[in-house]
PDB file of N, CA and C in Angstrom:
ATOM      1  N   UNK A   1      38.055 -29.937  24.803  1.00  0.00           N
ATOM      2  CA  UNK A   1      38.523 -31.109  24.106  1.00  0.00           C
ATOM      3  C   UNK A   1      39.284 -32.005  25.071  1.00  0.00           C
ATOM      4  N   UNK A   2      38.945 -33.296  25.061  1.00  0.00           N
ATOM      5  CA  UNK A   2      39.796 -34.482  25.231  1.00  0.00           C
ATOM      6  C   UNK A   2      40.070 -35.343  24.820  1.00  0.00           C
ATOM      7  N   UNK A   3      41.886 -35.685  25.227  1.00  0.00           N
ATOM      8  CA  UNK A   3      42.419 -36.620  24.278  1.00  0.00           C
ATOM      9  C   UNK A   3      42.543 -37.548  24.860  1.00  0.00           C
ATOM     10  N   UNK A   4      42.479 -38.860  24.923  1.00  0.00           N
ATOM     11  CA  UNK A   4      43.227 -40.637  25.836  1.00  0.00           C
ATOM     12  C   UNK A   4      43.832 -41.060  25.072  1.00  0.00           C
ATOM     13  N   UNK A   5      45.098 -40.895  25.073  1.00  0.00           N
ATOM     14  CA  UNK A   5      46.250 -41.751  24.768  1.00  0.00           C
ATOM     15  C   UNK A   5      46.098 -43.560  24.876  1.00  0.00           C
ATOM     16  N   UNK A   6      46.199 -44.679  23.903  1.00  0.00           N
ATOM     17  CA  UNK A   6      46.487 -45.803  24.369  1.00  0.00           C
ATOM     18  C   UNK A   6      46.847 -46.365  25.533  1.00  0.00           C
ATOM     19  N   UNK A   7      48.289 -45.688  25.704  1.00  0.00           N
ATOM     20  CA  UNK A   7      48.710 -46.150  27.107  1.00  0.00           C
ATOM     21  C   UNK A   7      47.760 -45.424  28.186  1.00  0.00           C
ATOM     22  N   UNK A   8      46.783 -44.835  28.641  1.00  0.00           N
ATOM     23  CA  UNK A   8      45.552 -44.105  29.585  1.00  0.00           C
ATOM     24  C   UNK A   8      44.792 -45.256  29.345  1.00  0.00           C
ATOM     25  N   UNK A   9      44.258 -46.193  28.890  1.00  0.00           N
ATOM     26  CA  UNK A   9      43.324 -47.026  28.990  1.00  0.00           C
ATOM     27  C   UNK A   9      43.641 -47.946  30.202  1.00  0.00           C
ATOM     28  N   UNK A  10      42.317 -48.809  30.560  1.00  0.00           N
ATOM     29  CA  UNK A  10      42.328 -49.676  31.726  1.00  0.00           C
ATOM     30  C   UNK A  10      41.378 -50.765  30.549  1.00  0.00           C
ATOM     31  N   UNK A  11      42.378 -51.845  31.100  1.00  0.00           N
ATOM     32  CA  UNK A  11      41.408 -52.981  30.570  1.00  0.00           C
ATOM     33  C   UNK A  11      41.080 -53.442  31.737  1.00  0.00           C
ATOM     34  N   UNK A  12      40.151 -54.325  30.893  1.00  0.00           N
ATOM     35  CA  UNK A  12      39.123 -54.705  32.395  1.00  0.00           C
ATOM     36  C   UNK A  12      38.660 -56.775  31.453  1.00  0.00           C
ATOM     37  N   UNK A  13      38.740 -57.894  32.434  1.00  0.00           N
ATOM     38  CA  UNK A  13      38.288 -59.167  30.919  1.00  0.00           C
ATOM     39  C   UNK A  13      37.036 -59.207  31.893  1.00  0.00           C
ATOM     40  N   UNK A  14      36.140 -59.517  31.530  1.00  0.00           N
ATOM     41  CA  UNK A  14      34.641 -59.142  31.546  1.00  0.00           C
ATOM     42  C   UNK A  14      34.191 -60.745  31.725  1.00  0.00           C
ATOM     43  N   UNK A  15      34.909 -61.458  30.918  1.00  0.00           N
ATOM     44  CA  UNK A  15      34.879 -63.226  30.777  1.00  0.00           C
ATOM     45  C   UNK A  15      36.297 -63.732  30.514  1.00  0.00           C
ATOM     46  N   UNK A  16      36.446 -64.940  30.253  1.00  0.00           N
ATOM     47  CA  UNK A  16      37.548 -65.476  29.718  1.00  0.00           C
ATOM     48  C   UNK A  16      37.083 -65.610  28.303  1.00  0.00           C
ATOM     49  N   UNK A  17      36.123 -64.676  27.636  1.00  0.00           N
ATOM     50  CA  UNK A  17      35.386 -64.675  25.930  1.00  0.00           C
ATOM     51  C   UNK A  17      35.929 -62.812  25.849  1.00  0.00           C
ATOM     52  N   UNK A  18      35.588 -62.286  26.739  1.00  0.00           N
ATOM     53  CA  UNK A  18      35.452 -60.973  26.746  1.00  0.00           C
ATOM     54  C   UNK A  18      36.173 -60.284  27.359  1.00  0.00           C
ATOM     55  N   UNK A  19      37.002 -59.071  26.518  1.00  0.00           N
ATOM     56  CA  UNK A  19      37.966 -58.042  27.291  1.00  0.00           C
ATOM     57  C   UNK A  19      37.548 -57.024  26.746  1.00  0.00           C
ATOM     58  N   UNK A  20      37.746 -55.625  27.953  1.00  0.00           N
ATOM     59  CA  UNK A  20      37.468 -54.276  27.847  1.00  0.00           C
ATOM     60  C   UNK A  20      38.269 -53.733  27.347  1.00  0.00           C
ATOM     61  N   UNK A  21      38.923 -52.631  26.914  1.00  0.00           N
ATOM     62  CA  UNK A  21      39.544 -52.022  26.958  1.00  0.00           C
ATOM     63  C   UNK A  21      38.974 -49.932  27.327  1.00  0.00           C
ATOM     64  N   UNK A  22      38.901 -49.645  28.550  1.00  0.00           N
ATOM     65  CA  UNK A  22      37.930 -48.749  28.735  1.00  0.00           C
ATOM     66  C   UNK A  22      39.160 -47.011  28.272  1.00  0.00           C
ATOM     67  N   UNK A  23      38.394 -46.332  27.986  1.00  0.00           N
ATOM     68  CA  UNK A  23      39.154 -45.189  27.610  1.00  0.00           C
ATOM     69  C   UNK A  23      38.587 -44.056  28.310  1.00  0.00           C
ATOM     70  N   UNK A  24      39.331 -43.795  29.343  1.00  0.00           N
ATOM     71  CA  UNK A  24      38.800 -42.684  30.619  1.00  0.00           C
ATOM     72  C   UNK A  24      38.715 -41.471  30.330  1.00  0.00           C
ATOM     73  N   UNK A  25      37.520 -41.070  29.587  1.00  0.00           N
ATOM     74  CA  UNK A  25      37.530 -39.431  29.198  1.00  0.00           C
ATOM     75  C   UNK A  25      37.110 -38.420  30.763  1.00  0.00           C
ATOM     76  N   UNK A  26      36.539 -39.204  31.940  1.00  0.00           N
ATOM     77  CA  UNK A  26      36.356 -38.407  33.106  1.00  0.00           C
ATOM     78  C   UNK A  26      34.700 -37.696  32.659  1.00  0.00           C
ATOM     79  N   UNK A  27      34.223 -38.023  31.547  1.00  0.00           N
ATOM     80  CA  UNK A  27      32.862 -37.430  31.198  1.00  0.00           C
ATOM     81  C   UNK A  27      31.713 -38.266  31.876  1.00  0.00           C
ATOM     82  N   UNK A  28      30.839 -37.696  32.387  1.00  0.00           N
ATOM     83  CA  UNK A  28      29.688 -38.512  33.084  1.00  0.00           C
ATOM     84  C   UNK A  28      28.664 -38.614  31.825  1.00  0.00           C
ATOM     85  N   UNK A  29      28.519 -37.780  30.984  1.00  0.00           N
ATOM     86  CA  UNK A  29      28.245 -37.977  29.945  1.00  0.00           C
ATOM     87  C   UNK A  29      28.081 -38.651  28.465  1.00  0.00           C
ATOM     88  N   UNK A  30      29.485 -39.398  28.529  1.00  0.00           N
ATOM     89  CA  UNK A  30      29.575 -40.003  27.240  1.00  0.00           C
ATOM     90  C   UNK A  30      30.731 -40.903  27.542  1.00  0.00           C
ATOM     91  N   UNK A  31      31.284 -42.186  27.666  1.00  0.00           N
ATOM     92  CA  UNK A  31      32.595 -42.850  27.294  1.00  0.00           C
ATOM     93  C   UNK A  31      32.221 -43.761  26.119  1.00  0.00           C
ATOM     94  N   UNK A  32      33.569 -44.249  26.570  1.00  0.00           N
ATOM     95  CA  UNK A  32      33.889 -45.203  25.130  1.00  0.00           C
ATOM     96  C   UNK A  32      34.934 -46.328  25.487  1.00  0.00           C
ATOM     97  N   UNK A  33      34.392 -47.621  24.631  1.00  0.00           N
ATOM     98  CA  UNK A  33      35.518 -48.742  25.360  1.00  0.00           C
ATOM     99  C   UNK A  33      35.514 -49.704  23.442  1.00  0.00           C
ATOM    100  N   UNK A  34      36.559 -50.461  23.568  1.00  0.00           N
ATOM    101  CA  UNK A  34      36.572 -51.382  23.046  1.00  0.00           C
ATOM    102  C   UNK A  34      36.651 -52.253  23.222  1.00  0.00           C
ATOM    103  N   UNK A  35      35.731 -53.238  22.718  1.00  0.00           N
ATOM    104  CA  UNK A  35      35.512 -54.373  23.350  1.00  0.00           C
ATOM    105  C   UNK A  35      35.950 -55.821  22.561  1.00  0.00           C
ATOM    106  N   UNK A  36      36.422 -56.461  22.850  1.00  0.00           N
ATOM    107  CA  UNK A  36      37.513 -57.801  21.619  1.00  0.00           C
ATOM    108  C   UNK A  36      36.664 -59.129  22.413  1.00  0.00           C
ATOM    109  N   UNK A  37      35.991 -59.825  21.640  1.00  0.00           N
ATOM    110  CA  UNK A  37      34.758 -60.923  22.266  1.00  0.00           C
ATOM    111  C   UNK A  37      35.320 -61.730  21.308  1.00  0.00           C
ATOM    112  N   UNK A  38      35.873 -63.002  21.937  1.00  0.00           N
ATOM    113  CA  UNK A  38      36.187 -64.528  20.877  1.00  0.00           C
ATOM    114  C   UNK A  38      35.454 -65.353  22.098  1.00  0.00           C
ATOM    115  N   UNK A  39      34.076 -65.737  21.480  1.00  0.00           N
ATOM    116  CA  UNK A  39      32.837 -66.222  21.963  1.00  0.00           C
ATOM    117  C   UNK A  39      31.358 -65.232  22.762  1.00  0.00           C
ATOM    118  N   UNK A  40      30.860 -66.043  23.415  1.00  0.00           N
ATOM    119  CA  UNK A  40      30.089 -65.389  24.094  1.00  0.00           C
ATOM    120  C   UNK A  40      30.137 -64.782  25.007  1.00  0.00           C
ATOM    121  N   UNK A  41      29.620 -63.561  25.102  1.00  0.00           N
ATOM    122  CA  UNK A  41      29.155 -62.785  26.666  1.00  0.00           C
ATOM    123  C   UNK A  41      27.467 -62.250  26.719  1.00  0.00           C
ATOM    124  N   UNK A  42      26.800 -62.617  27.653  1.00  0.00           N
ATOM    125  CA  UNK A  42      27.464 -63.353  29.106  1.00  0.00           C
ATOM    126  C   UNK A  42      27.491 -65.092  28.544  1.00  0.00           C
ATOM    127  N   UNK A  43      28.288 -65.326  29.087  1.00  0.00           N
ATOM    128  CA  UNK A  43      28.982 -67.156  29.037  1.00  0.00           C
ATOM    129  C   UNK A  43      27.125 -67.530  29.168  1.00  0.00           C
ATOM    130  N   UNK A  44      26.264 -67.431  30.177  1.00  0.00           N
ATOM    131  CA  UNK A  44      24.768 -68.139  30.008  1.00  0.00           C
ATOM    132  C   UNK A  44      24.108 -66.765  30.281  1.00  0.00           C
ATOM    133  N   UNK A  45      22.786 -66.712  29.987  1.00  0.00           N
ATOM    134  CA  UNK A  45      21.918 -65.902  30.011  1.00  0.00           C
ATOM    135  C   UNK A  45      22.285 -64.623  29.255  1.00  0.00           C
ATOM    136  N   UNK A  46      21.586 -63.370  29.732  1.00  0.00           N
ATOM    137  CA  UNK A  46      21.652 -62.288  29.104  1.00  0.00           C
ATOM    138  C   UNK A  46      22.470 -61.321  30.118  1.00  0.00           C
ATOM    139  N   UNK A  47      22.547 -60.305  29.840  1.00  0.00           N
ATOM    140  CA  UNK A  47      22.808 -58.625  30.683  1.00  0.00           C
ATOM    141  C   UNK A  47      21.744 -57.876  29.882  1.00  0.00           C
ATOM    142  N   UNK A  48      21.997 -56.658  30.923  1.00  0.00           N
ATOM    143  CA  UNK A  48      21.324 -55.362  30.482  1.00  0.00           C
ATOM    144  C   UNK A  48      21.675 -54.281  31.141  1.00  0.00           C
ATOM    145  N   UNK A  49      21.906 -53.138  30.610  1.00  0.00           N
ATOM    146  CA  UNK A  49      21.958 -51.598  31.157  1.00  0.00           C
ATOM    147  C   UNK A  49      20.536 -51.127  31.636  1.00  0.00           C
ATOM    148  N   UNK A  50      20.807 -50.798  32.685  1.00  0.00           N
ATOM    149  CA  UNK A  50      19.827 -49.816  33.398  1.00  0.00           C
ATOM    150  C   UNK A  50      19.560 -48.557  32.796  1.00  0.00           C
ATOM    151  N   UNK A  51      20.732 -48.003  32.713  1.00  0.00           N
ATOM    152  CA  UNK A  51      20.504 -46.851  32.349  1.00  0.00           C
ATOM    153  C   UNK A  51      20.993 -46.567  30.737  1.00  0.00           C
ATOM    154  N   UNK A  52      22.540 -46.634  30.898  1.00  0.00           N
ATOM    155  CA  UNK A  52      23.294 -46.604  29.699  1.00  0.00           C
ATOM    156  C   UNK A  52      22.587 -46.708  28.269  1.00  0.00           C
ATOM    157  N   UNK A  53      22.929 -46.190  27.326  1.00  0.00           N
ATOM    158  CA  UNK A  53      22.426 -46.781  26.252  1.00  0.00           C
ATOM    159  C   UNK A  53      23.732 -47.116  25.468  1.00  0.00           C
ATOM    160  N   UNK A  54      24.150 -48.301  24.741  1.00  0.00           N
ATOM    161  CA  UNK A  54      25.125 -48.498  23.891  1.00  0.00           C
ATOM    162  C   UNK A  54      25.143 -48.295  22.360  1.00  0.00           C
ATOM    163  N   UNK A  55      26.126 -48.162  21.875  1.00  0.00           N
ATOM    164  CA  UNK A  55      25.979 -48.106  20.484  1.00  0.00           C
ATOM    165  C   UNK A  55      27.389 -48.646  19.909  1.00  0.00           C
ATOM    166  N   UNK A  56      27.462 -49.738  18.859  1.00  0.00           N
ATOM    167  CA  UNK A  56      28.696 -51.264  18.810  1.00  0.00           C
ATOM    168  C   UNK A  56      28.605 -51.112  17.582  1.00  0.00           C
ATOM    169  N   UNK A  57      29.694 -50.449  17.385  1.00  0.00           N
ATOM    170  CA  UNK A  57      30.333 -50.243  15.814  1.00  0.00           C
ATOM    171  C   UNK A  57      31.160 -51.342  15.846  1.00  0.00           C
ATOM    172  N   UNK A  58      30.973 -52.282  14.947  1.00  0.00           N
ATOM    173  CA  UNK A  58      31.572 -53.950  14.589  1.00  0.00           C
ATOM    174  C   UNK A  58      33.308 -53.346  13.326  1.00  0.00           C
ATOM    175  N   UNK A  59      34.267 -52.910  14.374  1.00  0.00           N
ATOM    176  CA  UNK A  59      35.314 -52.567  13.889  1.00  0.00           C
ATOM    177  C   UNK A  59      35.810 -53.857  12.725  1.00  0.00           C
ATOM    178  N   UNK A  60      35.873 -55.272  13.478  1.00  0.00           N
ATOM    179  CA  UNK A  60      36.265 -56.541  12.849  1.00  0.00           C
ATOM    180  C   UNK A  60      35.802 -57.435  13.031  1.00  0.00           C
ATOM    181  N   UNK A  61      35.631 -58.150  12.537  1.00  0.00           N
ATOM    182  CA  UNK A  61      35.131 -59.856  12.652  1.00  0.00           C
ATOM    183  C   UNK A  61      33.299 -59.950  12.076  1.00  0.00           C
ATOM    184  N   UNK A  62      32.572 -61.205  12.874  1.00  0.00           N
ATOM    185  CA  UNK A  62      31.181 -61.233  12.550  1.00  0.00           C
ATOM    186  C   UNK A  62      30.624 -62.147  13.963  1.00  0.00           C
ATOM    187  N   UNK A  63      29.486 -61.866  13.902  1.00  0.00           N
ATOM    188  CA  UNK A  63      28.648 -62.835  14.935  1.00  0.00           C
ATOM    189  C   UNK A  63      27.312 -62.353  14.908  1.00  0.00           C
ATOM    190  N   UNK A  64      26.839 -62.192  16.349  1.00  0.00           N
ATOM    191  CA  UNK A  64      25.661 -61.934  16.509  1.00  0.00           C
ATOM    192  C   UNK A  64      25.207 -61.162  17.774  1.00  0.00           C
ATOM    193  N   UNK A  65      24.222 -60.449  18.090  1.00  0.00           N
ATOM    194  CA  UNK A  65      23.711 -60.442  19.285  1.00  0.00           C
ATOM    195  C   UNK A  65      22.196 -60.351  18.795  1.00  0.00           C
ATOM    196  N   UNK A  66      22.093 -61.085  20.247  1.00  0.00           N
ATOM    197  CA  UNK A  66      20.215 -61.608  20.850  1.00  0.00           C
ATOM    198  C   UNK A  66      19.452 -60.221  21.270  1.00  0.00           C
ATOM    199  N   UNK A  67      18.331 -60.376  21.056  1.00  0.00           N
ATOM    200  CA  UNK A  67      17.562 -59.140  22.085  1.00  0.00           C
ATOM    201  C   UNK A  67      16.307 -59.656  22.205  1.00  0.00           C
ATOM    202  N   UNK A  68      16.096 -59.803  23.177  1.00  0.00           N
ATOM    203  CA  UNK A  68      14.818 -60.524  23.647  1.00  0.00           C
ATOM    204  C   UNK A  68      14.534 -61.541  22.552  1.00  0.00           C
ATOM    205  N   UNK A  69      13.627 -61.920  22.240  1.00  0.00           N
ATOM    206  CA  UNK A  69      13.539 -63.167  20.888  1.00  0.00           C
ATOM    207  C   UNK A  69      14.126 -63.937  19.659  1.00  0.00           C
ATOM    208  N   UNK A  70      15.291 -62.602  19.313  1.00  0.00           N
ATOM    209  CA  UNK A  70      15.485 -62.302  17.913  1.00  0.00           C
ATOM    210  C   UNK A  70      17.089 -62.639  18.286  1.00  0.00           C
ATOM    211  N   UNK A  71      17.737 -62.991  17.466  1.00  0.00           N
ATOM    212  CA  UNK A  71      19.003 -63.226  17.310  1.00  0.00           C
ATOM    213  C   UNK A  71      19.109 -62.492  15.842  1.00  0.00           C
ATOM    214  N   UNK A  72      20.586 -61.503  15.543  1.00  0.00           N
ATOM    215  CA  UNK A  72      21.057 -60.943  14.409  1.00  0.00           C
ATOM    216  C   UNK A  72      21.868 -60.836  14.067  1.00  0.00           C
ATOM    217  N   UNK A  73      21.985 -61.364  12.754  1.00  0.00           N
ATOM    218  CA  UNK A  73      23.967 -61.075  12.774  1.00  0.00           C
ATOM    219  C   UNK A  73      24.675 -59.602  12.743  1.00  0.00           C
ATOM    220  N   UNK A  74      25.901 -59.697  12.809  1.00  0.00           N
ATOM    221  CA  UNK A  74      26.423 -58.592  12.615  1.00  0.00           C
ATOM    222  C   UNK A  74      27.273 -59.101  12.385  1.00  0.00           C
ATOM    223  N   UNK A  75      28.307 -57.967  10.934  1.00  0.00           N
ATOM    224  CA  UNK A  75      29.591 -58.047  10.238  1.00  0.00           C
ATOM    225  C   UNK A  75      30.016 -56.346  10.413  1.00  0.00           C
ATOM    226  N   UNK A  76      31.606 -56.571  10.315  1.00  0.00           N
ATOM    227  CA  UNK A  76      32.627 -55.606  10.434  1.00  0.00           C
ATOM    228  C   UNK A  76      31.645 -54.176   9.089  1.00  0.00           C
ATOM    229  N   UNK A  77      31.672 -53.658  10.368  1.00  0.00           N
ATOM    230  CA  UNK A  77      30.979 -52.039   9.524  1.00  0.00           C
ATOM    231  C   UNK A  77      29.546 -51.927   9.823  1.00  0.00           C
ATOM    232  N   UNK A  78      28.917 -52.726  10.602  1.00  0.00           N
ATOM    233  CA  UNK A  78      27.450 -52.927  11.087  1.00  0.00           C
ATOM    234  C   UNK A  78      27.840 -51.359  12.336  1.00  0.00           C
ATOM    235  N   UNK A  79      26.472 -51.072  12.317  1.00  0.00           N
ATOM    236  CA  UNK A  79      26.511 -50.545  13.895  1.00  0.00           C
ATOM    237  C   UNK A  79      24.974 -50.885  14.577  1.00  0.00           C
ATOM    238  N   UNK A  80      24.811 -51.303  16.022  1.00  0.00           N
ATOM    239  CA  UNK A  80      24.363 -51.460  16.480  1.00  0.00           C
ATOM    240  C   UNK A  80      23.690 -50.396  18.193  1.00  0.00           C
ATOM    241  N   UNK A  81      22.261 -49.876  18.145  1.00  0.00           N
ATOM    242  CA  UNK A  81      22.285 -49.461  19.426  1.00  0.00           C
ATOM    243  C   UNK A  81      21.490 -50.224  20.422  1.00  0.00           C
ATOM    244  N   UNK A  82      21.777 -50.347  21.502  1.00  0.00           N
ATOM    245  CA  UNK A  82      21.238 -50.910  22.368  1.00  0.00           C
ATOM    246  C   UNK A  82      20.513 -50.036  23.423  1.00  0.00           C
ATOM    247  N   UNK A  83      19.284 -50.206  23.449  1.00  0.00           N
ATOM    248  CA  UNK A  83      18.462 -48.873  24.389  1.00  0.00           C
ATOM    249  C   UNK A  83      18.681 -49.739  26.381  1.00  0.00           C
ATOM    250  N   UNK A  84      18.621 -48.508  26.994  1.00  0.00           N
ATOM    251  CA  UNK A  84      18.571 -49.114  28.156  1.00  0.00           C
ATOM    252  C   UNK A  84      17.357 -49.970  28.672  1.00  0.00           C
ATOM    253  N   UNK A  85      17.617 -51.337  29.416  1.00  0.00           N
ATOM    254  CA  UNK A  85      16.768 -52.301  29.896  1.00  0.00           C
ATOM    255  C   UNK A  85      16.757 -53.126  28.680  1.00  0.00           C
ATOM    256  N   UNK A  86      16.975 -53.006  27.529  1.00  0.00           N
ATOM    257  CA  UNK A  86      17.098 -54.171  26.677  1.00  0.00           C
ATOM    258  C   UNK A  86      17.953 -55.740  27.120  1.00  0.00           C
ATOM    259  N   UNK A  87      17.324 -56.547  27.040  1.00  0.00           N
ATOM    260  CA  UNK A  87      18.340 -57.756  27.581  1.00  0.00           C
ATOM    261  C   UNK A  87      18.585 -58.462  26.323  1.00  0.00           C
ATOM    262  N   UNK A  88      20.215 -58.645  26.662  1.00  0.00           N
ATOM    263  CA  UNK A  88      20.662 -59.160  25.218  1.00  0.00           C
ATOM    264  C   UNK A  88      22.286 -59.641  25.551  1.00  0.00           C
ATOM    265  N   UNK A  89      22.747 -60.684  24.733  1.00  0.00           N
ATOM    266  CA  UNK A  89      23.873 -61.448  24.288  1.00  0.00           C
ATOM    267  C   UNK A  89      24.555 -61.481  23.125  1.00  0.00           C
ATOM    268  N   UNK A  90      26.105 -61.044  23.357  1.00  0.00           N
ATOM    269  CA  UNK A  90      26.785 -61.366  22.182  1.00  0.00           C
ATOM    270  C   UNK A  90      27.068 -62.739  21.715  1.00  0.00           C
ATOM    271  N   UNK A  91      27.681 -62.847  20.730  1.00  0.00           N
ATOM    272  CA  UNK A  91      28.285 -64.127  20.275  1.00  0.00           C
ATOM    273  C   UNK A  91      29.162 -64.005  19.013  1.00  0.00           C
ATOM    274  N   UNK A  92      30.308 -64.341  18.712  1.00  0.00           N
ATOM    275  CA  UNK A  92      31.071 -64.576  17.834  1.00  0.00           C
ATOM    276  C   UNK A  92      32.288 -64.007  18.136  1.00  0.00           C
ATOM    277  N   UNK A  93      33.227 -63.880  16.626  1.00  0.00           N
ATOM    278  CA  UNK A  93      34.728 -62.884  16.870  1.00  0.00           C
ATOM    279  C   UNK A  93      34.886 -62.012  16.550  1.00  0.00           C
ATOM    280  N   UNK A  94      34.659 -60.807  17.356  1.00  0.00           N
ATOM    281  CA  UNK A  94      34.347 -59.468  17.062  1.00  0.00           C
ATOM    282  C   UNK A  94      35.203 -58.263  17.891  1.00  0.00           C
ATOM    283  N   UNK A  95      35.579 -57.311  17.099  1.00  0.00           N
ATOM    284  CA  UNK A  95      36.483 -56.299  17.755  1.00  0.00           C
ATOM    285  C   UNK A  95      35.473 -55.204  17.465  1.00  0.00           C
ATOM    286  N   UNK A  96      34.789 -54.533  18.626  1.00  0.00           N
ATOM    287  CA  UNK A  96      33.827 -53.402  18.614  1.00  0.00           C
ATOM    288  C   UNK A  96      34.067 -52.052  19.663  1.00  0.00           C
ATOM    289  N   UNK A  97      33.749 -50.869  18.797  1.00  0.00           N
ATOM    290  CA  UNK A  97      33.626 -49.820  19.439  1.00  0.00           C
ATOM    291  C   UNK A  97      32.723 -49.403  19.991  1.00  0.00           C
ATOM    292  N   UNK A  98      32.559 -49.135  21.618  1.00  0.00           N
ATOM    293  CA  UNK A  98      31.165 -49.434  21.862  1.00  0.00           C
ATOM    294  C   UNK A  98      31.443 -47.808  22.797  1.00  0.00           C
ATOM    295  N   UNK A  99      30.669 -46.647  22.245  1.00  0.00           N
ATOM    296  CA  UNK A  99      30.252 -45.576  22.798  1.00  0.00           C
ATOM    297  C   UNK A  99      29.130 -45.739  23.623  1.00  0.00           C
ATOM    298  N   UNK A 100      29.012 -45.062  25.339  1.00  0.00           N
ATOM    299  CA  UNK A 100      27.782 -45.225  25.514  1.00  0.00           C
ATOM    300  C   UNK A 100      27.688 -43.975  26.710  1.00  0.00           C
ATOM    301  N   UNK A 101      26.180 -43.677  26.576  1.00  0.00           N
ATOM    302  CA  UNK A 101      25.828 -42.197  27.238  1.00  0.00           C
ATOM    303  C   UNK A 101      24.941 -43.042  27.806  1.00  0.00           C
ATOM    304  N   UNK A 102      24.477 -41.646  29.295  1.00  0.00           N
ATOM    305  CA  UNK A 102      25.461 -41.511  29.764  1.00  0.00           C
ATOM    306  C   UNK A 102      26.465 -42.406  29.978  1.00  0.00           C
ATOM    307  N   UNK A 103      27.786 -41.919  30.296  1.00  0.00           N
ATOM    308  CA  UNK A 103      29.054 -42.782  30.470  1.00  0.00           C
ATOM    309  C   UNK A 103      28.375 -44.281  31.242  1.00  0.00           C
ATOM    310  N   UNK A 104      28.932 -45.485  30.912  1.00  0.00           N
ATOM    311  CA  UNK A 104      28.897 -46.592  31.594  1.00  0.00           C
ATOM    312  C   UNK A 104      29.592 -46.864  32.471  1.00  0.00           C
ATOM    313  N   UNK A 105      28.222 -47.397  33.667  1.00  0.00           N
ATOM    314  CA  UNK A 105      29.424 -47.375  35.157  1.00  0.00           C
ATOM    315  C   UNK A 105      28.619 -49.320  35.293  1.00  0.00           C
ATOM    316  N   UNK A 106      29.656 -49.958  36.179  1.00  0.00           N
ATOM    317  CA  UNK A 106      29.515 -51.258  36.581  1.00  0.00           C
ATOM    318  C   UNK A 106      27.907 -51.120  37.061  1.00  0.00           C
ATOM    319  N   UNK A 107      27.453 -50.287  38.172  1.00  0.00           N
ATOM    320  CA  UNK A 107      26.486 -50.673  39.162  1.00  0.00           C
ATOM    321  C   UNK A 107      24.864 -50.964  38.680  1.00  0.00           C
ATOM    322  N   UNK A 108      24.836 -50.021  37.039  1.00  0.00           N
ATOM    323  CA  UNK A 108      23.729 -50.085  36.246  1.00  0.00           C
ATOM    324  C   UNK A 108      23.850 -51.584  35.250  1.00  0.00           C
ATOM    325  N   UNK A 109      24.727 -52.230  35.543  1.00  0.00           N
ATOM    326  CA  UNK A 109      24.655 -53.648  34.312  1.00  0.00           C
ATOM    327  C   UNK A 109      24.665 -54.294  35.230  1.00  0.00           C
ATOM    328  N   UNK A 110      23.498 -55.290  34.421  1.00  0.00           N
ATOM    329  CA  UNK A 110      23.027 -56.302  35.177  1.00  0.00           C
ATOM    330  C   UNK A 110      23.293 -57.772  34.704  1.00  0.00           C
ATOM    331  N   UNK A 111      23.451 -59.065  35.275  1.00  0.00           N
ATOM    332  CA  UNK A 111      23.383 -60.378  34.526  1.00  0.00           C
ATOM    333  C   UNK A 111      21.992 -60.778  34.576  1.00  0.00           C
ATOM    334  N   UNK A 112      21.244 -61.712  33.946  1.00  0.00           N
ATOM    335  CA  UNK A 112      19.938 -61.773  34.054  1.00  0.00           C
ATOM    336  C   UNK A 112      20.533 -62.993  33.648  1.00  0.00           C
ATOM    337  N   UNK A 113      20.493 -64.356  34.457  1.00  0.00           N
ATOM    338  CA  UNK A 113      20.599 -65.917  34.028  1.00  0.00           C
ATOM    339  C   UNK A 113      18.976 -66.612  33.948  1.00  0.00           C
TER     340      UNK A 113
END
């Protein structure tokens, strides 16, 4: 078992729309971050995980994210997974729990403008 205390987190702002808040379990396997978005990320174009796969439990607020063609909303209590290589964009005001296996590292996310 492991526990992360609040104060153990590292935030990380991703944009001046987007802040991390990452929660260091040390698992190569599985982390977890929360993520607080008032607007878009990425600011233009898309991202994508290489590897990672995500999954964005919509703690608060509403908006949307894109995936290739399709734009969808999402409201507080939605959950969302995102498979790896999917390219896609958030949008709106949203406080989300975003679990993702294996753990998410910088070098596998990509910007795609």
């Amino acid at each position: 078992m492991k526990i992360v205390k609040k104060s153990q987190t590292n935030k990380f702002k991703n944009s001046e729309q987007c802040i991390a808040i990452e929660y260091p379990l040390g698992d190569k396997d599985i982390n977890g971050s929360i993520i607080k978005l008032d607007g878009r990320y990425p600011q233009k174009g898309k991202v994508v995980n290489t590897v990672c796969k995500e999954l964005a439990y919509i703690v608060k607020g509403s908006g949307g994210i894109a995936v290739g063609d399709n734009i969808y909303d999402v409201n507080e209590g939605d959950l969302v997974l995102i498979y790896p290589n999917e390219e896609y964009y958030w949008e709106g005001n949203l406080i989300m729990f975003v679990p993702s296996t294996p753990a998410w590292y910088q070098q596998q996310h990509k910007e795609i403008t």
